[in-house]
N, C-alpha and C. Protein backbone atom coordinates (compact mmCIF):
# COMPACT_ATOMS: atom_id res chain seq x y z
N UNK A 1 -9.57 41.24 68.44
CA UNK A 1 -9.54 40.65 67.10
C UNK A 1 -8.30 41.16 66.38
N UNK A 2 -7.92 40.47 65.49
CA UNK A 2 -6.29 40.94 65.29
C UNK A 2 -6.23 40.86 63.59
N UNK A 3 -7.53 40.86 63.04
CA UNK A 3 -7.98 41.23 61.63
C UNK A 3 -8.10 40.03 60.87
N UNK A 4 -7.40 39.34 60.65
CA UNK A 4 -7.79 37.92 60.16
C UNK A 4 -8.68 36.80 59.93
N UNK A 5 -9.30 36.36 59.26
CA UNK A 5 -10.49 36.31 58.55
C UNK A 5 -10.17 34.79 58.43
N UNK A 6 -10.79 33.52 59.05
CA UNK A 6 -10.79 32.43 58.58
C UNK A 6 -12.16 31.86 58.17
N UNK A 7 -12.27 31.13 56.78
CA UNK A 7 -13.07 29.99 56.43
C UNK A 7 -13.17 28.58 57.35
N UNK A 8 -14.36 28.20 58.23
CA UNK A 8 -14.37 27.24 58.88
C UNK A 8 -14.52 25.99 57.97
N UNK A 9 -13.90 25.34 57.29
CA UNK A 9 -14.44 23.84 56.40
C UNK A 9 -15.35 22.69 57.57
N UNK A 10 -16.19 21.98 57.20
CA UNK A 10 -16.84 21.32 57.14
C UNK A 10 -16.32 20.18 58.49
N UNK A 11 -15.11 19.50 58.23
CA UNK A 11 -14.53 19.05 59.37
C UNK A 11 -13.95 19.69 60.51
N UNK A 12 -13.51 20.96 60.53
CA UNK A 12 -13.39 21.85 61.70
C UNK A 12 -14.87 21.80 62.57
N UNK A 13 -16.00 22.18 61.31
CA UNK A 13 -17.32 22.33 62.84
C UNK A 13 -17.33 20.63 62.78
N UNK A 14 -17.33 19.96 62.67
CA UNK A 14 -17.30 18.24 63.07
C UNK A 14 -16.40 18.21 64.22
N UNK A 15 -15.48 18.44 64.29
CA UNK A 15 -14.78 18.46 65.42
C UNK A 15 -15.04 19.11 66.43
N UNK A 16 -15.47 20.43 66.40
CA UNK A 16 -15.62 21.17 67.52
C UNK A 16 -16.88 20.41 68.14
N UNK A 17 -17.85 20.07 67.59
CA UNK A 17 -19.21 19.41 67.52
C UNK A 17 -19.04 18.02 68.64
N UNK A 18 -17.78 17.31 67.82
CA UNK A 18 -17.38 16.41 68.81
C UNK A 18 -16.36 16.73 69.37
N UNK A 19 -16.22 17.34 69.59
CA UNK A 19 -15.19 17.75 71.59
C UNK A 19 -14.02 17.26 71.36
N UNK A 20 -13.77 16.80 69.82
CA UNK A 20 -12.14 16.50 69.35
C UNK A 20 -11.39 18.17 69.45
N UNK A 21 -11.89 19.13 68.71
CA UNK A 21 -10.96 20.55 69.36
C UNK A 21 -11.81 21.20 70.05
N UNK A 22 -11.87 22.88 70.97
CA UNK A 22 -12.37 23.36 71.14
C UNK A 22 -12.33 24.63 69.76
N UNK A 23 -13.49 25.85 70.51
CA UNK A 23 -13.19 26.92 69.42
C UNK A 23 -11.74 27.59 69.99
N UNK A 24 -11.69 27.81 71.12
CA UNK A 24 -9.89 27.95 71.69
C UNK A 24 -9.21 27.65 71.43
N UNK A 25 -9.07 26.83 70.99
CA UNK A 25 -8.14 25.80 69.78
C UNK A 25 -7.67 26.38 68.49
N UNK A 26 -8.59 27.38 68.15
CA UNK A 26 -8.37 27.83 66.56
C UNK A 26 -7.82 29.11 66.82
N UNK A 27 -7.37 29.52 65.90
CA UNK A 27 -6.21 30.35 65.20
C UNK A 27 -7.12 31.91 65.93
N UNK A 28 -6.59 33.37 66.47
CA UNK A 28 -7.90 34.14 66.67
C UNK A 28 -8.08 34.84 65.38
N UNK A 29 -8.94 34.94 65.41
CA UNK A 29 -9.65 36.20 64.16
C UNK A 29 -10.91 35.91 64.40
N UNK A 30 -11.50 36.25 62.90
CA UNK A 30 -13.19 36.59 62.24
C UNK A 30 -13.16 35.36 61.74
N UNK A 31 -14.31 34.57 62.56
CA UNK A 31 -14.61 33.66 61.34
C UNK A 31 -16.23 33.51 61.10
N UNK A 32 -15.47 32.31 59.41
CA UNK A 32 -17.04 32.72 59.12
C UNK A 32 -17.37 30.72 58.02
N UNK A 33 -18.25 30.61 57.46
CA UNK A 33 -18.42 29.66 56.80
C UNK A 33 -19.40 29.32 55.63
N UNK A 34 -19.01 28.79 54.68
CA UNK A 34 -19.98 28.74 53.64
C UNK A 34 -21.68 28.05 53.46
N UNK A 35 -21.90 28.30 52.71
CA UNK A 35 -23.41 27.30 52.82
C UNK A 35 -22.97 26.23 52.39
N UNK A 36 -22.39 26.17 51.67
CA UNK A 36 -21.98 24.12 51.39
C UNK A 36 -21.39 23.65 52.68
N UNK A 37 -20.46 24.13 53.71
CA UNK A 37 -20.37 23.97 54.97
C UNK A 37 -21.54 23.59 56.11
N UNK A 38 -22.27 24.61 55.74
CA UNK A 38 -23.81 24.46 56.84
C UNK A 38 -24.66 23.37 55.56
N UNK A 39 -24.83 23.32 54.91
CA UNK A 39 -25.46 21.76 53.98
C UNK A 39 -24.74 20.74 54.24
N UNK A 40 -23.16 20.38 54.53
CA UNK A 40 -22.64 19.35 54.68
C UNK A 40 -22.78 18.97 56.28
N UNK A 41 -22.64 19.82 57.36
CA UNK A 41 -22.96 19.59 58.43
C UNK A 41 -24.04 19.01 59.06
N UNK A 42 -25.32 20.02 58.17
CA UNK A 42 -26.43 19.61 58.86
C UNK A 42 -27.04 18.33 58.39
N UNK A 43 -26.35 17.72 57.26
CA UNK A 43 -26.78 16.56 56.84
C UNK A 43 -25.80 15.24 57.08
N UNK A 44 -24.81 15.20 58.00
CA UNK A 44 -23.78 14.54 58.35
C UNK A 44 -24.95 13.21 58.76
N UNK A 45 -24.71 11.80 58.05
CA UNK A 45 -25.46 10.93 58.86
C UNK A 45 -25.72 10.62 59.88
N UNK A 46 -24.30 10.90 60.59
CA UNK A 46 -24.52 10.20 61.93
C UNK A 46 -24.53 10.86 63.33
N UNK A 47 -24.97 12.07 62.91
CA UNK A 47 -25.00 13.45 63.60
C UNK A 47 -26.18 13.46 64.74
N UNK A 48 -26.12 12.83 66.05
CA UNK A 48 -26.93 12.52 66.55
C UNK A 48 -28.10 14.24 66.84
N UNK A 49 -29.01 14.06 67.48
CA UNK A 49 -29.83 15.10 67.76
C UNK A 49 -29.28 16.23 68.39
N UNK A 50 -28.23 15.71 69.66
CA UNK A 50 -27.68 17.28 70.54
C UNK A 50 -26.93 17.76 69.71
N UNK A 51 -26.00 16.97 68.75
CA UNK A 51 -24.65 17.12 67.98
C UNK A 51 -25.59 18.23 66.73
N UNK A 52 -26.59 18.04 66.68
CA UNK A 52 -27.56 18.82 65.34
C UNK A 52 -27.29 20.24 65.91
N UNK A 53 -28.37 20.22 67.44
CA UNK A 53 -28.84 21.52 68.13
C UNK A 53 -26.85 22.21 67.98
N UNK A 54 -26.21 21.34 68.96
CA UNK A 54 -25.09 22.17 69.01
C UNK A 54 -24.52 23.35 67.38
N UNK A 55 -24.67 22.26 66.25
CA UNK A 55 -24.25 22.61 65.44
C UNK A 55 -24.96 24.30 64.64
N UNK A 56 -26.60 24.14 64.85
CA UNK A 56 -27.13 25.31 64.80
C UNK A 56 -27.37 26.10 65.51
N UNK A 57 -26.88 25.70 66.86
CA UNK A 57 -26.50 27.14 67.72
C UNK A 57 -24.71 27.89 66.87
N UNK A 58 -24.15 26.86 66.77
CA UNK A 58 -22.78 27.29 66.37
C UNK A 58 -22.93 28.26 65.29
N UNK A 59 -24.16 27.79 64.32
CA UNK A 59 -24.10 28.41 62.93
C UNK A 59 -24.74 29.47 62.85
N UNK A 60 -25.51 29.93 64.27
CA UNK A 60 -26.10 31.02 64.48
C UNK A 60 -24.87 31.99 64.86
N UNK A 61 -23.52 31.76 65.57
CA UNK A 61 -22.99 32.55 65.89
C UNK A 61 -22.01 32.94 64.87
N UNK A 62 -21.93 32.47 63.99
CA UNK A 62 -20.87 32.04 63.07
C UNK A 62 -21.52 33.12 61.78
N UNK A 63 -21.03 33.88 61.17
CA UNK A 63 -21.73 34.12 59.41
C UNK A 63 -21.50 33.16 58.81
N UNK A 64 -22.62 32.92 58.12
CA UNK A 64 -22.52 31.72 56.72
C UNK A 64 -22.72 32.54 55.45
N UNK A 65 -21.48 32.33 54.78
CA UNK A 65 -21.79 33.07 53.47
C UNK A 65 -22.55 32.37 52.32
N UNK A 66 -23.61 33.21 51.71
CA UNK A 66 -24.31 32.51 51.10
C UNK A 66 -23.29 32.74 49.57
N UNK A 67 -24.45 31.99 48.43
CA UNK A 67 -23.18 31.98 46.74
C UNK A 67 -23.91 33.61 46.42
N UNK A 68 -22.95 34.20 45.64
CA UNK A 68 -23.07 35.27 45.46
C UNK A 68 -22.34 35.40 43.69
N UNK A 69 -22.73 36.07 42.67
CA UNK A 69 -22.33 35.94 41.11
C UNK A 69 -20.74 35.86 41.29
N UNK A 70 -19.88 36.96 41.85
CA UNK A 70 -18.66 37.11 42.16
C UNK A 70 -18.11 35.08 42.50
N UNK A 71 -18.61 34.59 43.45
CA UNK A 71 -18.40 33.67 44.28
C UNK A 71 -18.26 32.45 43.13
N UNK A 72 -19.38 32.47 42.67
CA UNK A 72 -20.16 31.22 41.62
C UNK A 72 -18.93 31.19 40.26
N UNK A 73 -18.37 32.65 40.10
CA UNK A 73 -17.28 33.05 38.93
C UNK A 73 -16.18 32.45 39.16
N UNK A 74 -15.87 32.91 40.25
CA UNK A 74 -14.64 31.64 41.06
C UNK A 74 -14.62 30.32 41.13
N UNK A 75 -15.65 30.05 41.68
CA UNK A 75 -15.77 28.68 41.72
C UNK A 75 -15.47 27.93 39.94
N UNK A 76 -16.37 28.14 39.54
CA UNK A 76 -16.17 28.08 37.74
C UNK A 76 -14.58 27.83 37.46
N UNK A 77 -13.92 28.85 37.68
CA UNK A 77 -12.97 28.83 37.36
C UNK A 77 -11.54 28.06 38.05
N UNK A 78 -11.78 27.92 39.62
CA UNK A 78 -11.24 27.07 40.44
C UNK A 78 -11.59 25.65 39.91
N UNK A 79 -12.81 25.36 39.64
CA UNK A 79 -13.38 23.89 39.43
C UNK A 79 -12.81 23.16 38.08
N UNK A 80 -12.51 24.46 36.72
CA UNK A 80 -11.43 23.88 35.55
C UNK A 80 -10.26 24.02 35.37
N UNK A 81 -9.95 24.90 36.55
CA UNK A 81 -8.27 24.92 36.82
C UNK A 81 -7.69 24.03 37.56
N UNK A 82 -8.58 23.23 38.57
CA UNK A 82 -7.88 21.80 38.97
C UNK A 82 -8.69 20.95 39.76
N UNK A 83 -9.82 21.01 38.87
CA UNK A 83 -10.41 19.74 38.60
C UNK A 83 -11.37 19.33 39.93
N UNK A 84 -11.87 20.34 40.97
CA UNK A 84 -12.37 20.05 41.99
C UNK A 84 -13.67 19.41 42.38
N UNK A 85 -14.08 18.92 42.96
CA UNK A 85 -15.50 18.79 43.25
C UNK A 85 -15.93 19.81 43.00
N UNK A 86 -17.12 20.09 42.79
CA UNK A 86 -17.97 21.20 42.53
C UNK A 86 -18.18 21.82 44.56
N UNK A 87 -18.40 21.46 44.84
CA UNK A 87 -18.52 21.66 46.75
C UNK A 87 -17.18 22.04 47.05
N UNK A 88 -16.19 21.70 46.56
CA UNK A 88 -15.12 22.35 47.69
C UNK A 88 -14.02 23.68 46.40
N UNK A 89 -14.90 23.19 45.07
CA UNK A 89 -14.65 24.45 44.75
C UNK A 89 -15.50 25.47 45.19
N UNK A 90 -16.48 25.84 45.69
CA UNK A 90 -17.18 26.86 45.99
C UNK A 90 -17.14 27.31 47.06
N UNK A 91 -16.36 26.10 48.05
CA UNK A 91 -15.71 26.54 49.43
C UNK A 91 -14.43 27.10 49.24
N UNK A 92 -13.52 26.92 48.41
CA UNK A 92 -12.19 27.67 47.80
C UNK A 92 -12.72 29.02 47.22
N UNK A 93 -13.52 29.21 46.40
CA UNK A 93 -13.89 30.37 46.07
C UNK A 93 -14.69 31.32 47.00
N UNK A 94 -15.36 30.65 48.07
CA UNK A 94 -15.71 31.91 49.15
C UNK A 94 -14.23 32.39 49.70
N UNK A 95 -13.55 31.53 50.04
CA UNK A 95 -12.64 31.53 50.85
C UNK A 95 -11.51 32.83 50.28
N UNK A 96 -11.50 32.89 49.25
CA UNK A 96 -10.98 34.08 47.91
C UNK A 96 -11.58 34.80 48.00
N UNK A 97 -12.95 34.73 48.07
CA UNK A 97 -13.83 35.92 48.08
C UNK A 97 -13.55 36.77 49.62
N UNK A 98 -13.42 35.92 50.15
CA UNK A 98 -13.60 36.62 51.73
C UNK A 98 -12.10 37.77 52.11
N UNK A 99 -10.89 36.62 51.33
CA UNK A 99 -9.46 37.42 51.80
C UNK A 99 -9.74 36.35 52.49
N UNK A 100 -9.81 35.41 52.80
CA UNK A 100 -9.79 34.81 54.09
C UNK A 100 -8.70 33.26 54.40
N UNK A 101 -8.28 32.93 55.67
CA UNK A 101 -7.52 31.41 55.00
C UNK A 101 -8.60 30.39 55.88
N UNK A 102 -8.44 29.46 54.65
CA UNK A 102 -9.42 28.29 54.86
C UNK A 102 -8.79 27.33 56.10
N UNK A 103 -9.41 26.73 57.32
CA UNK A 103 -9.03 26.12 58.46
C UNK A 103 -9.71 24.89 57.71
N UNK A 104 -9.15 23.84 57.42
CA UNK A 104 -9.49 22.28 57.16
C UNK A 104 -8.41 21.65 57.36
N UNK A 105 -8.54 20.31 57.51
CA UNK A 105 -7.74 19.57 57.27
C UNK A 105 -7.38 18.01 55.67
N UNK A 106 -8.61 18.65 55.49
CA UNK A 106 -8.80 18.24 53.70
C UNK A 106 -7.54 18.34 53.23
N UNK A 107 -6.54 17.61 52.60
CA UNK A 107 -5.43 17.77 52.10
C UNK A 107 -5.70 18.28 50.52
N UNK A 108 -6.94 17.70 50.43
CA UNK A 108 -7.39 18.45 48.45
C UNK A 108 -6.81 19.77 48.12
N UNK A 109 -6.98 20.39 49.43
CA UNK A 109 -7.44 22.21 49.06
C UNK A 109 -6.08 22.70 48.80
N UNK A 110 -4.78 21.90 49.56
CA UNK A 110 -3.59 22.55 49.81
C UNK A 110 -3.25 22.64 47.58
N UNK A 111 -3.83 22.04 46.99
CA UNK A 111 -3.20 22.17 45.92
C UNK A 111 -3.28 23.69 45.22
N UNK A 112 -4.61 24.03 45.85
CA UNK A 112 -5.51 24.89 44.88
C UNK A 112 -4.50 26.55 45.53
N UNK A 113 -3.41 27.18 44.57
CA UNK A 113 -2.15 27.53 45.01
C UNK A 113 -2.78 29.64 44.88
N UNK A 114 -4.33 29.97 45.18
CA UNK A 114 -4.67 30.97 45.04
C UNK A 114 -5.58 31.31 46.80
N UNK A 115 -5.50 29.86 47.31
CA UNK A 115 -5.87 30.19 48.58
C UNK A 115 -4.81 30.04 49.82
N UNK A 116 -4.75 30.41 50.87
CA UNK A 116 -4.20 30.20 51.97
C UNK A 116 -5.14 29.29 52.97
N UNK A 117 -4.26 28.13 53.30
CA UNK A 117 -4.96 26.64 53.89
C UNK A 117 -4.57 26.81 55.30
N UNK A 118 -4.85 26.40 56.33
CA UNK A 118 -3.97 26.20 57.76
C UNK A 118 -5.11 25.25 57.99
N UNK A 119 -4.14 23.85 58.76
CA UNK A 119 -4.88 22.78 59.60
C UNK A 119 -4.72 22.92 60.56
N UNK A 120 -5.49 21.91 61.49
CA UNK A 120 -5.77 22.00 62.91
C UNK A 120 -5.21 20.90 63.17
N UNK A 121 -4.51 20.68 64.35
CA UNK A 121 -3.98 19.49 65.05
C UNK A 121 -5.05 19.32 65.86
N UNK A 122 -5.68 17.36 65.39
CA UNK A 122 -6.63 17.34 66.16
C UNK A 122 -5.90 16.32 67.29
């Protein structure tokens, strides 16, 4: 492990899920993911049954950070500083909380100029 700490977003486990990347694929470090992450996943419509199991074996191996007062403060303040969804401000604000850089390919997040973003070539 080489110390580095990434936020998995929501379309990273979609991908890995569907065999568009592997986890070999990603950057090495610690990673980890939010609960609006594991709520957006596990409720993906079209997420057939194995694509489910896969996904909560994944989320078993994975930490999911739950909201925490610190977390919820951020978010607040990410969400009137530029205007975010309420969901991907609270994924920007774990992501602060953690030290960590967020792996998506969401182009939203690149604005928000207090986190560190890296995409994945899918």
């Amino acid at each position: 492990m080489n110390g580095n700490r990434f936020l998995l977003d929501t379309n990273i486990l979609l991908y890995v899920t569907g065999n568009r990347i592997k986890i070999a694929d990603l950057p090495e470090g610690e990673f980890f993911t939010s609960f609006i992450t594991e709520l957006e996943v596990l409720s993906y419509p079209s997420l057939t049954s194995q694509e489910e199991n896969q996904l909560k074996h994944l989320l078993q191996e994975i930490p999911v950070i739950d909201i925490t007062a610190e977390i919820k403060e951020r978010a607040i303040a990410l969400r009137k500083s530029y205007r975010l969804k309420l969901p991907d401000a609270i994924i920007a604000a774990t992501t602060l909380q953690l030290g960590a850089t967020l792996l998506t390919n969401d182009k939203s997040f690149l604005v928000i100029k207090e986190i560190q973003v890296q995409s994945i070539k899918v």
